[in-house]
C-alpha atoms as a PDB file:
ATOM      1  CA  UNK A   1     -11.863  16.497   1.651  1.00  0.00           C
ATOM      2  CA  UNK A   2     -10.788  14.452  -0.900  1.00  0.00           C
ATOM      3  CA  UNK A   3      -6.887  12.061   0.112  1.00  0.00           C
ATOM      4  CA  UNK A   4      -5.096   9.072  -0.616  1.00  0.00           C
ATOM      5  CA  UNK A   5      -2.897   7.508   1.730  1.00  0.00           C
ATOM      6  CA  UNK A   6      -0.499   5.675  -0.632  1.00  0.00           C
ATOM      7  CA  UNK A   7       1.689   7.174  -3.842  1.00  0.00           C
ATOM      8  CA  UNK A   8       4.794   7.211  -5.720  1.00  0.00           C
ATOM      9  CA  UNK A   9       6.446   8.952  -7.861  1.00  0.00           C
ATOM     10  CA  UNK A  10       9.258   8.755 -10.900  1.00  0.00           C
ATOM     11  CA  UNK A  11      11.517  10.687  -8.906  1.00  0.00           C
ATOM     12  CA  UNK A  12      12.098   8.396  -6.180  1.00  0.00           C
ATOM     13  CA  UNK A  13      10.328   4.738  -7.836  1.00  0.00           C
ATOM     14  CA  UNK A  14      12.438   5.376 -11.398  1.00  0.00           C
ATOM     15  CA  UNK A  15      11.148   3.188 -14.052  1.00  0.00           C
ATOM     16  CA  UNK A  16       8.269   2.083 -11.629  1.00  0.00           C
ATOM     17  CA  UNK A  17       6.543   5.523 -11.768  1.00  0.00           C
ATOM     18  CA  UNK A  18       6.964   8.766 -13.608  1.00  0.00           C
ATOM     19  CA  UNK A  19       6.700  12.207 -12.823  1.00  0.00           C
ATOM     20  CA  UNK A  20       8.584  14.461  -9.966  1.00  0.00           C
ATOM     21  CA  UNK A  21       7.079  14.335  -6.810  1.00  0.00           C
ATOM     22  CA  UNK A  22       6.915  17.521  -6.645  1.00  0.00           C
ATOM     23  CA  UNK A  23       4.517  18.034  -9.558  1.00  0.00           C
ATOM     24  CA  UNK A  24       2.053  15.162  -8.264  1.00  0.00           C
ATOM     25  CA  UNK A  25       1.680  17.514  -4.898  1.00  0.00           C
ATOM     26  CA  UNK A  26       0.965  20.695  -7.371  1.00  0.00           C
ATOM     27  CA  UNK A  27      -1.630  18.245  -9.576  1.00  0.00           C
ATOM     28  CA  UNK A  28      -3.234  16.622  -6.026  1.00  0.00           C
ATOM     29  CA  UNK A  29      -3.881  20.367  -4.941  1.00  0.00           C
ATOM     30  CA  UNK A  30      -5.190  21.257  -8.005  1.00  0.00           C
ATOM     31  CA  UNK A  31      -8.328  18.982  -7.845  1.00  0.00           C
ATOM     32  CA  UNK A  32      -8.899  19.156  -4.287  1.00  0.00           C
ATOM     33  CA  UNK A  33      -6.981  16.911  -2.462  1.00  0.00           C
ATOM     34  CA  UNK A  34      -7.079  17.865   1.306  1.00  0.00           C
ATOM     35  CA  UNK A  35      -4.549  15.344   2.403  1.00  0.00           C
ATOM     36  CA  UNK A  36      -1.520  13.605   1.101  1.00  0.00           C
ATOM     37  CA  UNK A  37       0.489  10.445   2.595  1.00  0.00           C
ATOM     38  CA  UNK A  38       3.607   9.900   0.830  1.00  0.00           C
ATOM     39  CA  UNK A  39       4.156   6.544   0.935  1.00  0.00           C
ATOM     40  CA  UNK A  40       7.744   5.679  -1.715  1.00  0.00           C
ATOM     41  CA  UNK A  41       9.043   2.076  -1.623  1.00  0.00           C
ATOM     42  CA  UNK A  42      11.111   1.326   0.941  1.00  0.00           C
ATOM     43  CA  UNK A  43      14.713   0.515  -0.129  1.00  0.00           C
ATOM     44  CA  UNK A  44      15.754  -3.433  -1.096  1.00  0.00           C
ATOM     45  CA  UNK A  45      19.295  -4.857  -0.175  1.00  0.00           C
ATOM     46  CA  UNK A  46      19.959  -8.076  -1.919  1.00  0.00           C
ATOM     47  CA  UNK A  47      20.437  -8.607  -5.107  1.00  0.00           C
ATOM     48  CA  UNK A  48      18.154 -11.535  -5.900  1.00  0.00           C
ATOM     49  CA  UNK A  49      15.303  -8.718  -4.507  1.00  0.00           C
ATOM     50  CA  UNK A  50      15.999  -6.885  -7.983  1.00  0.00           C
ATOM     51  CA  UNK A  51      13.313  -6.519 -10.677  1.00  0.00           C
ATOM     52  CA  UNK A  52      14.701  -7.225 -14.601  1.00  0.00           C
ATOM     53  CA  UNK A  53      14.885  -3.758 -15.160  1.00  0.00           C
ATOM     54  CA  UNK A  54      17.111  -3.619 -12.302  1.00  0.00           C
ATOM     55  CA  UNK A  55      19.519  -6.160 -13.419  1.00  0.00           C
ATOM     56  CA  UNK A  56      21.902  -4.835 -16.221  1.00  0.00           C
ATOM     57  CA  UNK A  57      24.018  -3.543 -13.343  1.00  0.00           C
ATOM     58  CA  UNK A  58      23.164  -4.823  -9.482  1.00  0.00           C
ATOM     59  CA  UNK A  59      25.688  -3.630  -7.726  1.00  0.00           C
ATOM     60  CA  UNK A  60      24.752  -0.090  -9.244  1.00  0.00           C
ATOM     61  CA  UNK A  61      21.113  -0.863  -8.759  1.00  0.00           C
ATOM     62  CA  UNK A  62      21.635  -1.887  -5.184  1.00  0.00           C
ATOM     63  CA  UNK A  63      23.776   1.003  -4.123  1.00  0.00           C
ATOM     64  CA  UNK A  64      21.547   3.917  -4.905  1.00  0.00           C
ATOM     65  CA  UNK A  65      18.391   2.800  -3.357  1.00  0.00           C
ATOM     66  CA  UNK A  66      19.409   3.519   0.118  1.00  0.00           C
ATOM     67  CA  UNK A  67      20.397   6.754  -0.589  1.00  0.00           C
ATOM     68  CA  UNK A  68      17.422   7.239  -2.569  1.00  0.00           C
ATOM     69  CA  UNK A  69      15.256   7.224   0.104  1.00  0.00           C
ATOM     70  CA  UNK A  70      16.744   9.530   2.379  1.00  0.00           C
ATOM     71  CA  UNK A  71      16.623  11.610  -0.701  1.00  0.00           C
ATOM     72  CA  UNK A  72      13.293  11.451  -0.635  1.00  0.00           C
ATOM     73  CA  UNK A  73      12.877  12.001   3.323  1.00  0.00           C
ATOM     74  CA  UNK A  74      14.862  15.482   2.853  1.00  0.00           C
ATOM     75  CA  UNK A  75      12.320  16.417  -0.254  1.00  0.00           C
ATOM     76  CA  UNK A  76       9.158  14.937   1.453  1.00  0.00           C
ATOM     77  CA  UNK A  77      10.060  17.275   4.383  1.00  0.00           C
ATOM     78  CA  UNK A  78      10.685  20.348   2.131  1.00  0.00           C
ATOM     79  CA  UNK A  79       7.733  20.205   0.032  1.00  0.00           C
ATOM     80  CA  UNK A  80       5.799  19.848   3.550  1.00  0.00           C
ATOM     81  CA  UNK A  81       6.422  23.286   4.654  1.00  0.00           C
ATOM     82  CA  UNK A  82       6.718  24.307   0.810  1.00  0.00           C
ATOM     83  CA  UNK A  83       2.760  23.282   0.345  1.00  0.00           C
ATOM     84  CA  UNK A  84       1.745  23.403   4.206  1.00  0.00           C
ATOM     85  CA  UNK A  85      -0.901  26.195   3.835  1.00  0.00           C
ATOM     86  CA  UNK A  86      -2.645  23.927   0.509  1.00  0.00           C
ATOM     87  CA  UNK A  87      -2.295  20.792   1.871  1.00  0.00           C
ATOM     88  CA  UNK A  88      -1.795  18.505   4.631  1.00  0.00           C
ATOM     89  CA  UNK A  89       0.454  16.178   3.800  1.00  0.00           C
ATOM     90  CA  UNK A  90       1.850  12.349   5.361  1.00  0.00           C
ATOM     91  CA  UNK A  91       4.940  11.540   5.477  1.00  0.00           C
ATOM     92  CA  UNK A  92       5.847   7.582   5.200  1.00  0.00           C
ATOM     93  CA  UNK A  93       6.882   4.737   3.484  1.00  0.00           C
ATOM     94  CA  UNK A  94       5.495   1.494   1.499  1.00  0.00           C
ATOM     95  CA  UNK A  95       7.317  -1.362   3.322  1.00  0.00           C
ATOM     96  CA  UNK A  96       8.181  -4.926   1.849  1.00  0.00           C
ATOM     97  CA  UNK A  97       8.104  -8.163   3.929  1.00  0.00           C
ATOM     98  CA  UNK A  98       9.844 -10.540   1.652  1.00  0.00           C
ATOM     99  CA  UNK A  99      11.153 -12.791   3.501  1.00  0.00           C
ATOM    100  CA  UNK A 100      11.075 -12.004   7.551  1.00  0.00           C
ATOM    101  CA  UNK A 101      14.530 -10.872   7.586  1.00  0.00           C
ATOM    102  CA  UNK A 102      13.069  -7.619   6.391  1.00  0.00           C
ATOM    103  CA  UNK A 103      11.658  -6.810  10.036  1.00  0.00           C
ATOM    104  CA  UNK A 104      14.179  -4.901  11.065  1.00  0.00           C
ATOM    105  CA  UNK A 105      14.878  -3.014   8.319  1.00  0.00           C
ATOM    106  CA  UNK A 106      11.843  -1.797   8.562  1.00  0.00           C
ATOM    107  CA  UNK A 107      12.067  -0.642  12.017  1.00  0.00           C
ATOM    108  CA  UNK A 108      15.255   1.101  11.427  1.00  0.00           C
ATOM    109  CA  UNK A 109      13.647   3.245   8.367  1.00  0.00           C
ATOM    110  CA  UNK A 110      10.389   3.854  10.608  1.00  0.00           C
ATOM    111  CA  UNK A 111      12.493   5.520  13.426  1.00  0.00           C
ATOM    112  CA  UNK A 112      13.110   8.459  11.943  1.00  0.00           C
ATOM    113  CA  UNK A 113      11.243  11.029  13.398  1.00  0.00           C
ATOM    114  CA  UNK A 114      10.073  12.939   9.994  1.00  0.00           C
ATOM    115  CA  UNK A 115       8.159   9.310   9.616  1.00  0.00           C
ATOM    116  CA  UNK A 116       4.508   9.644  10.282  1.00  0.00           C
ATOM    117  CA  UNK A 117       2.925   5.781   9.688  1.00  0.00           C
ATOM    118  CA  UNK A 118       3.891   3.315   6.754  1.00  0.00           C
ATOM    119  CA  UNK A 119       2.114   0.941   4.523  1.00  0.00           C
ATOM    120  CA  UNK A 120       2.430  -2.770   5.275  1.00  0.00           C
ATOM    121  CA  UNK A 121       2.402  -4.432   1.859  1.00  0.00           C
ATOM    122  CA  UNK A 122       3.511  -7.434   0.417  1.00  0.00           C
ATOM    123  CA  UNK A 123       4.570  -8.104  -2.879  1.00  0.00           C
ATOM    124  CA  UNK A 124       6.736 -11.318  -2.869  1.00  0.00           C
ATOM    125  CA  UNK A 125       5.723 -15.106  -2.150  1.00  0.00           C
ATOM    126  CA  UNK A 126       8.836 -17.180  -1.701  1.00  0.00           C
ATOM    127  CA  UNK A 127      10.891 -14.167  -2.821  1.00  0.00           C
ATOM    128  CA  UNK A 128       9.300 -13.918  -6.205  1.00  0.00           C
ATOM    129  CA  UNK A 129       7.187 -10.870  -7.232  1.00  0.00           C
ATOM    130  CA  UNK A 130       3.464 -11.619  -7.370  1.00  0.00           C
ATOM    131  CA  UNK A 131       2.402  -8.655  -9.120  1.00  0.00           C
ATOM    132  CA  UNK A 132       4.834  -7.716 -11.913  1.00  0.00           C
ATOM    133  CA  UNK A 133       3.739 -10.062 -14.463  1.00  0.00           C
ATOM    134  CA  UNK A 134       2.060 -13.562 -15.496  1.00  0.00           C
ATOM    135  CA  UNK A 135       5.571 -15.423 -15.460  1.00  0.00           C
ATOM    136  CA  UNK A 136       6.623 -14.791 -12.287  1.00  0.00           C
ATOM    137  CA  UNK A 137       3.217 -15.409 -10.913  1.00  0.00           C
ATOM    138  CA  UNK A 138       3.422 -18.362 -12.347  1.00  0.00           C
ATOM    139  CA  UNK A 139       6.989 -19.176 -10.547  1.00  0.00           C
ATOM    140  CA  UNK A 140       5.375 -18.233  -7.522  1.00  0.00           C
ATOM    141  CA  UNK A 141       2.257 -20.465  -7.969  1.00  0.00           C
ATOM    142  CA  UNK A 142       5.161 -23.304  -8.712  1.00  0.00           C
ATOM    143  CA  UNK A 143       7.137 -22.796  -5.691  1.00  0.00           C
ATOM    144  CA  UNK A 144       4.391 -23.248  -3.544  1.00  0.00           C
ATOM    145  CA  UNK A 145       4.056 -26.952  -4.357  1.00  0.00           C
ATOM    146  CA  UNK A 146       5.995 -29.790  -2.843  1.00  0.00           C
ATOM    147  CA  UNK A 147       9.445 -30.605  -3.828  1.00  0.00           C
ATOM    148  CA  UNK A 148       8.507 -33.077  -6.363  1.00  0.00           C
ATOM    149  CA  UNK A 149       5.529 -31.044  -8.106  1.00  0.00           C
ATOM    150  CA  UNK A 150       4.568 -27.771  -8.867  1.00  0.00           C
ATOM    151  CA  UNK A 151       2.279 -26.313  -7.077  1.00  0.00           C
ATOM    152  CA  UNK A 152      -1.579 -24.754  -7.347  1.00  0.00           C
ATOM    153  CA  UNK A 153      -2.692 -21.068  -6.865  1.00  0.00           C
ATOM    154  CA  UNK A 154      -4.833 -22.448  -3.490  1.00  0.00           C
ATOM    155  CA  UNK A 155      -1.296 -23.389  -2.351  1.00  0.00           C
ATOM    156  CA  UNK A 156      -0.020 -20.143  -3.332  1.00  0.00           C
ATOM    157  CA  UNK A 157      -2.814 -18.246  -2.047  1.00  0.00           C
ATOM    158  CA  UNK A 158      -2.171 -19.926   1.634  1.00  0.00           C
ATOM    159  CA  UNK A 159       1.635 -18.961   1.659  1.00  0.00           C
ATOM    160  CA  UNK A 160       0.797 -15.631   0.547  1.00  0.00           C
ATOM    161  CA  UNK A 161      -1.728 -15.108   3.951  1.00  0.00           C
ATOM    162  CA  UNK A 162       0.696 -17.280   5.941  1.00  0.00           C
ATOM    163  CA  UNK A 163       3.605 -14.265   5.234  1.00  0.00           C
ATOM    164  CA  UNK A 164       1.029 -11.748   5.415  1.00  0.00           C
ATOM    165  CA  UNK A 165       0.226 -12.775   8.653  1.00  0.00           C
ATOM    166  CA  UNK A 166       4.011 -13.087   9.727  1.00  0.00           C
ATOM    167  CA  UNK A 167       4.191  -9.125   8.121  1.00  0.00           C
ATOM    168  CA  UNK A 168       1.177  -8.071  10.466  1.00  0.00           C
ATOM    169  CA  UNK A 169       3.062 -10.037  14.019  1.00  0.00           C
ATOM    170  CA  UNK A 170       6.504  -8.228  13.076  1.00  0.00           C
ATOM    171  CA  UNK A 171       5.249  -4.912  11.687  1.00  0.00           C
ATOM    172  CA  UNK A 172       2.153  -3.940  13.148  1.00  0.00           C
ATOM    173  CA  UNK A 173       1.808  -1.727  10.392  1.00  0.00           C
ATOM    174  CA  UNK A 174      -1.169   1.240  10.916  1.00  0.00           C
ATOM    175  CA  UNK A 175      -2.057   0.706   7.286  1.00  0.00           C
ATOM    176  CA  UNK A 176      -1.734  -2.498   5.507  1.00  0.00           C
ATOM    177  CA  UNK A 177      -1.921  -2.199   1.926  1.00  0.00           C
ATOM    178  CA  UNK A 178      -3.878  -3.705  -0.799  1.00  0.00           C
ATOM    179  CA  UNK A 179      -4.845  -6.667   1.529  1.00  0.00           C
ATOM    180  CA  UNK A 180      -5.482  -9.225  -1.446  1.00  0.00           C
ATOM    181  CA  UNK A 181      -3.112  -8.133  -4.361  1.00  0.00           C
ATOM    182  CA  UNK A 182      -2.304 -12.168  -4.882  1.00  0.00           C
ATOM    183  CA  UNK A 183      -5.818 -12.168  -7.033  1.00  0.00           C
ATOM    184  CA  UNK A 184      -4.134  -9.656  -9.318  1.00  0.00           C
ATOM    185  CA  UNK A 185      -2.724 -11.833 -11.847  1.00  0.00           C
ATOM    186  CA  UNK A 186      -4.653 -15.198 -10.915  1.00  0.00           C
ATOM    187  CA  UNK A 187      -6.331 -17.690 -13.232  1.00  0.00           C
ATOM    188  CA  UNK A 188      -9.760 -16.127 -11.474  1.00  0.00           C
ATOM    189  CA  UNK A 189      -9.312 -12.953  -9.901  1.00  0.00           C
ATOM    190  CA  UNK A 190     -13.051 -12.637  -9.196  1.00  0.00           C
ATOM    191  CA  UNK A 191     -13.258 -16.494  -7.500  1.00  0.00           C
ATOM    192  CA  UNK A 192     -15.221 -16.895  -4.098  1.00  0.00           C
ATOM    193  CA  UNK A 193     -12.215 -17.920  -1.909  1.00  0.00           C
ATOM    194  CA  UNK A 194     -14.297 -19.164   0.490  1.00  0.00           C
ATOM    195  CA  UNK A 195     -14.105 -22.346  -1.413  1.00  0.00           C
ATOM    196  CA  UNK A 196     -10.841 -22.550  -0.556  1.00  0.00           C
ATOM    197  CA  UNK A 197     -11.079 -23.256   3.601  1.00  0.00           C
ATOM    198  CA  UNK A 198      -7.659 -23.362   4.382  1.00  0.00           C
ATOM    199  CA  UNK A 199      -7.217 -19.847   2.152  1.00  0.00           C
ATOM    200  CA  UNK A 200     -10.560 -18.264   3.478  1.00  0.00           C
ATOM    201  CA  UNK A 201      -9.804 -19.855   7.309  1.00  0.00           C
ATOM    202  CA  UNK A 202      -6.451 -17.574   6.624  1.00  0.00           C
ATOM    203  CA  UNK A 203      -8.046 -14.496   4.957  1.00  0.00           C
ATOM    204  CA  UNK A 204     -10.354 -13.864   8.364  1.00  0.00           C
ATOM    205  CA  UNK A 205      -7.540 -14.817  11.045  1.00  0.00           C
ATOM    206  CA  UNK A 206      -5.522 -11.852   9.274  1.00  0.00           C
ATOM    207  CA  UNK A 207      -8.293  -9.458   9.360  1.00  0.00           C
ATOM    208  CA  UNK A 208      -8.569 -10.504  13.306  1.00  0.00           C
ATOM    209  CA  UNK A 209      -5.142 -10.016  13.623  1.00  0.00           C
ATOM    210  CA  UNK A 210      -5.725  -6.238  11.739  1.00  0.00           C
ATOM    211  CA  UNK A 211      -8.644  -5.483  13.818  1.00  0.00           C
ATOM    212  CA  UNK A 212      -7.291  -6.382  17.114  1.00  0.00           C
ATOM    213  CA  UNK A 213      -3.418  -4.265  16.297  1.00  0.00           C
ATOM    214  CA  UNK A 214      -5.784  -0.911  15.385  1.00  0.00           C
ATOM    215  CA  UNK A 215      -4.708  -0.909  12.078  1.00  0.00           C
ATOM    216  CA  UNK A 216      -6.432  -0.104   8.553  1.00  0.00           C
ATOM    217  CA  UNK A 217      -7.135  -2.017   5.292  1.00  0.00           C
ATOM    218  CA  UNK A 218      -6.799   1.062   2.240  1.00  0.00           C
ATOM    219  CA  UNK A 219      -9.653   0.597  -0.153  1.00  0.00           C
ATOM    220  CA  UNK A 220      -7.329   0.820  -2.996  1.00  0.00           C
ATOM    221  CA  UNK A 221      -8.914   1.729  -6.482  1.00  0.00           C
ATOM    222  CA  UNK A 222      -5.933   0.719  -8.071  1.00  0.00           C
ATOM    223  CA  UNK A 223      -7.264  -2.735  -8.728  1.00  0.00           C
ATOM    224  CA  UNK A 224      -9.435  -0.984 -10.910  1.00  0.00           C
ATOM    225  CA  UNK A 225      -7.378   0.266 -13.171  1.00  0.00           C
ATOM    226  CA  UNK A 226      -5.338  -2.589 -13.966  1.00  0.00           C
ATOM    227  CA  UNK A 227      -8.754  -4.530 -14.811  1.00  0.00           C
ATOM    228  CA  UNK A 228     -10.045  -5.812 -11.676  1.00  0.00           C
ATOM    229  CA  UNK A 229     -13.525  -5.486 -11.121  1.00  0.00           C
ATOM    230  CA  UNK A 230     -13.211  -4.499  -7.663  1.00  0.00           C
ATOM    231  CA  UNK A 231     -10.996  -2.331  -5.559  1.00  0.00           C
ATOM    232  CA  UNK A 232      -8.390  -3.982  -2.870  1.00  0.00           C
ATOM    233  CA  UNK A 233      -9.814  -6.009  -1.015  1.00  0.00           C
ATOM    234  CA  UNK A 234     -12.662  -7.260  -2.216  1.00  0.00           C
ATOM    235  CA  UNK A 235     -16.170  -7.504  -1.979  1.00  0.00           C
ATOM    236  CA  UNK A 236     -16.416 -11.280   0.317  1.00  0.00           C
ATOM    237  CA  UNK A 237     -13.119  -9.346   2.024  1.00  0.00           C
ATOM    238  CA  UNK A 238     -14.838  -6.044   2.896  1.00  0.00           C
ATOM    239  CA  UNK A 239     -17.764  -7.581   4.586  1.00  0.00           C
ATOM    240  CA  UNK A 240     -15.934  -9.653   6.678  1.00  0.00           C
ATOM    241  CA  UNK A 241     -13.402  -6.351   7.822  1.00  0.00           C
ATOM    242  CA  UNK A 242     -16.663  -4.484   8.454  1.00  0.00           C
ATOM    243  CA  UNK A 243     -18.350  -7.740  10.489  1.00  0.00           C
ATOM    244  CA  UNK A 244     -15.554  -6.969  12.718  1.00  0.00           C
ATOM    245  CA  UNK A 245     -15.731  -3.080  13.339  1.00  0.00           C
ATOM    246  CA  UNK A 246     -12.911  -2.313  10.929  1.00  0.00           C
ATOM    247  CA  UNK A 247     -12.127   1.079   9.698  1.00  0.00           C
ATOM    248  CA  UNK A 248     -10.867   1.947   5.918  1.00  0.00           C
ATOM    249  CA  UNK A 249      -8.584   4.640   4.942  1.00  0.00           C
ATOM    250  CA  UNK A 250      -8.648   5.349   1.314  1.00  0.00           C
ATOM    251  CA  UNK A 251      -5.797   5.322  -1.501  1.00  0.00           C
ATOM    252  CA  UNK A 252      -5.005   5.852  -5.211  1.00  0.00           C
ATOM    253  CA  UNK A 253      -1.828   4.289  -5.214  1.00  0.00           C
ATOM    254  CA  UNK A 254      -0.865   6.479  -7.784  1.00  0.00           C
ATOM    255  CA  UNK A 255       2.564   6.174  -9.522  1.00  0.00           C
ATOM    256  CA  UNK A 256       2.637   9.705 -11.328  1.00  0.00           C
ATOM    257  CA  UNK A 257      -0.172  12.581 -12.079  1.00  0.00           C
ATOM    258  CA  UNK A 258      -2.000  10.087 -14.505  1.00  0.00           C
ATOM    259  CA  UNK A 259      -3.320   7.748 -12.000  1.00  0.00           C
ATOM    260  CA  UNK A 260      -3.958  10.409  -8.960  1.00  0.00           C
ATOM    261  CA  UNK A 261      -7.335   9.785  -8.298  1.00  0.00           C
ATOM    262  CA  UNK A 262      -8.168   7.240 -10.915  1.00  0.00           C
ATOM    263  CA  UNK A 263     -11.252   5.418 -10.523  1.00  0.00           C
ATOM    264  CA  UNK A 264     -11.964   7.478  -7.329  1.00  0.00           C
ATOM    265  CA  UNK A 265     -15.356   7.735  -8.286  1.00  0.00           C
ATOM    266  CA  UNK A 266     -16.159   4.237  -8.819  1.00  0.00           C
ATOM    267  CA  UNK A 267     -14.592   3.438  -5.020  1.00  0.00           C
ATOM    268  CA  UNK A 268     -16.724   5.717  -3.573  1.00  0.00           C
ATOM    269  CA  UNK A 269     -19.732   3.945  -5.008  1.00  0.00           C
ATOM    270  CA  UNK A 270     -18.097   0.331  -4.151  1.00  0.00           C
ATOM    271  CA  UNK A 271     -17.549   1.558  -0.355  1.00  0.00           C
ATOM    272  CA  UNK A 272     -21.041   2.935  -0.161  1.00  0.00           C
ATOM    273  CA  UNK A 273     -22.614  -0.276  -1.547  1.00  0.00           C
ATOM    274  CA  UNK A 274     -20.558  -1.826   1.258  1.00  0.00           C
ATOM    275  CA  UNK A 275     -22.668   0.777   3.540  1.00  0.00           C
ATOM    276  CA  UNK A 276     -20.046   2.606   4.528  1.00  0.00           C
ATOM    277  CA  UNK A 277     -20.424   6.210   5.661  1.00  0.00           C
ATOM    278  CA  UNK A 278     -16.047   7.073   6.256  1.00  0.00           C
ATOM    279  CA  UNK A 279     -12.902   6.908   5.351  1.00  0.00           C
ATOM    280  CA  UNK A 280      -9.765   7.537   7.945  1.00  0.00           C
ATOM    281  CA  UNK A 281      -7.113   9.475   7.574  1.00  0.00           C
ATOM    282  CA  UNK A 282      -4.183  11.228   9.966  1.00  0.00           C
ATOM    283  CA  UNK A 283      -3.671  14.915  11.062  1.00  0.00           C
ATOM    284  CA  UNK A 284      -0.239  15.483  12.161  1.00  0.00           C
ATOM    285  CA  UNK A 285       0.444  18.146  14.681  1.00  0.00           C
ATOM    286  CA  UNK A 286       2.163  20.197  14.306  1.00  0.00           C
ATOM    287  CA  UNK A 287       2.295  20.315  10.575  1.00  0.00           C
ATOM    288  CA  UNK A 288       4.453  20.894   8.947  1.00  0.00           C
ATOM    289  CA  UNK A 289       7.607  20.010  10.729  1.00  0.00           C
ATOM    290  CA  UNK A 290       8.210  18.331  13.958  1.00  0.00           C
ATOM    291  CA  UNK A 291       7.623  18.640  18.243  1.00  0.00           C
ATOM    292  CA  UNK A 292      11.366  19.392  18.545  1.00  0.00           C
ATOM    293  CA  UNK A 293      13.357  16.599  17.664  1.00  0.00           C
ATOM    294  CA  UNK A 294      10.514  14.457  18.493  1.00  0.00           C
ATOM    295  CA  UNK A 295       7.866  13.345  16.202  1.00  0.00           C
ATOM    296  CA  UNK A 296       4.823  14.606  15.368  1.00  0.00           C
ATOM    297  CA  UNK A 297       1.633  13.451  17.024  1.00  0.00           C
ATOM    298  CA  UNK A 298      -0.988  11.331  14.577  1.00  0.00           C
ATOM    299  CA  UNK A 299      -4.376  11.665  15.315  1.00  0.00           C
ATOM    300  CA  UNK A 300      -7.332   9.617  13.564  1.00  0.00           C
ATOM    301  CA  UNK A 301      -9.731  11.469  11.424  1.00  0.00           C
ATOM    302  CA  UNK A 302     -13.265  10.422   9.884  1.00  0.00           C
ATOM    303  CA  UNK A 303     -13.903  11.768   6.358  1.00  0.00           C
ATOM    304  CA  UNK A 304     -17.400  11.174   5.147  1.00  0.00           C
ATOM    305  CA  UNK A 305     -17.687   9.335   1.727  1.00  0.00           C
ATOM    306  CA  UNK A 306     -20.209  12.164   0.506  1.00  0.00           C
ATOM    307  CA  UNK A 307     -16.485  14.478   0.782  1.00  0.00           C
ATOM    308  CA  UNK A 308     -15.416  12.586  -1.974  1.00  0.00           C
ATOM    309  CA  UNK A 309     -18.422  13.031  -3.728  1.00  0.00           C
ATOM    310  CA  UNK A 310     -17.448  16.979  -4.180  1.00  0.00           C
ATOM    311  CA  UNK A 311     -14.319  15.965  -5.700  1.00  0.00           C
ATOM    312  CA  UNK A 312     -15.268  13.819  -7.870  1.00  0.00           C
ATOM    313  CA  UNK A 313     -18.520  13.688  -9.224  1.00  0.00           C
ATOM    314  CA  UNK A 314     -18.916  11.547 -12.875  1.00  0.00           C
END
C-alpha cells in the first residue's frame, strides 16, 4: 500500500509544477498507489511574497491565486468520487508561515469542510525564499546578521527553527513538512548540526513541540532528488524524532508524473536503516465525500515499510 502525503501539480502550482492533476491521480494508480493526499500551495497575498517568475505582472499574479485554490478544492473533490473505487485519496493543503501574520489565513483555508489535514511547511526566513536558489539563500543567510554585518548560515539556521517553532504554536499542523529544508542549498548540507548548540538546542525543542501536538514529520525523498544525500529530515534528525516515540508519514512531494515516487526505493531503505517498521497515513470516512455538511472523520493508519517494498522493488 504504497502513498505519499504531499504533491502538486501544473494545474494548480503553474510554472512550479507541470502536469494536470488529474493525470498524476491516473499515473499514482497506475503503479500502485493506495493512497493520495493532495496537498497544492496554499494561496500568497502580498506582493513582496511573489517569486521572479511571478513578477512581470503582480497585481495579475496576486489576483488569481485565491481563486486558484478554490479551483482546485472543487477538482480535488470531483476527482475524489471520480477515482474513489482505485484510490483513497486526501484532501489538503501545503501551508506557508512567512511571517506570523499568515496564521490566520491559514485557519480560514483549513475550515472548509472538504479539508482533511494540511502540511505545515516553511519556505521563507525573513520573508526571503530559502529554497529557490543560491542567491536568495544567500540574502537570507545575510539578513540574519546584525544591522551592521551580514550574517552566518548558524545565524540563519537559528531563525529558521525560531519561525518553525512559531509555525508549530500557531498551526499545530498534523503533518509538518520537510522538517530541515534550510540544509537544501547550504555551504554543507550534510554538516553535524549538533555543533551548532544554539541550532541543535532548537532542532530538538521543535521535535518536542511535534511530539507533544500529535503531529508527523514526512520522510520526504525529495531531498534526494535534488542531490541531497538523505531524505527530509535527516539522519542526526530522525534519531532524535524516534528517541521520542515519533511517528513518520511518508511523501514524494511530487510536482508532476515525473517525480511521483522518485527515489521511493531508496527511502524505504533509509527508514529501515533508521529501524523503522511504519509509515502513517489517514483513512477518511466516509470517502469520498462528506458526513453531511460536516467533515469527514480522519483516522490514523500504520503501513508497514515491507508495503512499499511491493511497489517498488529496484
Amino acid at each position: 500500500m504504497a502513498f505519499t502525503m504531499h504533491s502538486h501539480s501544473g494545474e494548480f502550482c503553474p510554472g512550479h509544477a507541470k502536469d494536470q492533476l488529474e493525470d498524476i491521480l491516473k499515473h499514482a494508480i497506475s503503479i500502485g498507489y493506495k493512497t493520495i493526499g493532495l496537498t497544492e500551495h496554499m494561496p500568497r497575498y502580498e506582493e513582496r511574497d511573489l517569486y521572479p517568475e511571478e513578477l512581470d505582472d503582480p497585481p495579475a499574479s496576486l489576483a488569481v491565486l485565491p481563486p486558484r485554490h478554490e479551483a482546485y478544492i472543487v477538482e480535488a473533490q470531483r476527482l475524489q468520487k471520480a477515482y474513489a473505487s482505485q484510490i483513497h485519496i486526501l484532501i489538503g493543503f501545503e501551508a506557508e508561515f512567512i511571517r506570523p501574520s499568515f496564521a490566520p489565513l491559514v485557519h480560514a483555508l483549513a475550515e472548509n469542510p472538504a479539508i482533511d489535514y494540511f502540511i505545515g511547511s516553511v519556505h521563507h526566513v525573513h520573508s526571503i525564499p530559502i529554497d529557490f536558489d543560491a542567491s536568495m539563500f544567500g540574502l537570507a543567510r545575510d539578513a540574519s546578521g546584525p544591522s551592521d554585518a551580514p550574517g552566518t548560515e548558524e545565524q540563519l539556521y537559528e531563525d529558521y527553527y525560531d519561525l518553525q517553532f512559531q509555525m508549530l504554536q500557531e498551526l499545530k499542523p498534523r503533518v509538518v513538512g520537510h522538517f530541515d529544508l534550510i540544509r537544501l542549498l547550504s555551504e554543507e548540507p550534510g554538516r553535524d548540526i549538533r555543533q551548532w548548540k544554539g541550532v541543535w538546542e532548537r532542532v530538538v525543542r521543535n521535535l518536542k513541540l511535534v511530539a507533544k501536538q500529535g503531529g508527523w514529520l514526512e520522510c520526504n525523498s525529495a531531498a534526494l532528488r535534488k542531490g541531497l544525500a538523505e531524505p527530509y529530515p535527516s539522519r542526526l534528525i530522525s534519531e532524535e524524532w524516534l528517541k521520542m516515540g515519533g511517528k513518520f508519514t511518508f511523501s514524494d512531494d511530487s510536482h508532476g508524473i515525473a517525480q511521483v515516487a522518485t527515489n521511493y526505493a531508496r527511502t524505504v531503505t533509509y527508514l529501515e536503516s533508521l529501524g523503522v517498521k511504519e509509515v502513517w497515513t489517514y483513512e477518511r470516512k466516509p470517502h469520498p465525500g462528506l458526513e453531511g455538511n460536516n467533515r469527514a472523520t480522519i483516522q490514523e493508519i500504520g503501513v508497514p515499510l515491507t508495503a512499499f517494498h511491493e511497489n517498488f522493488k529496484q
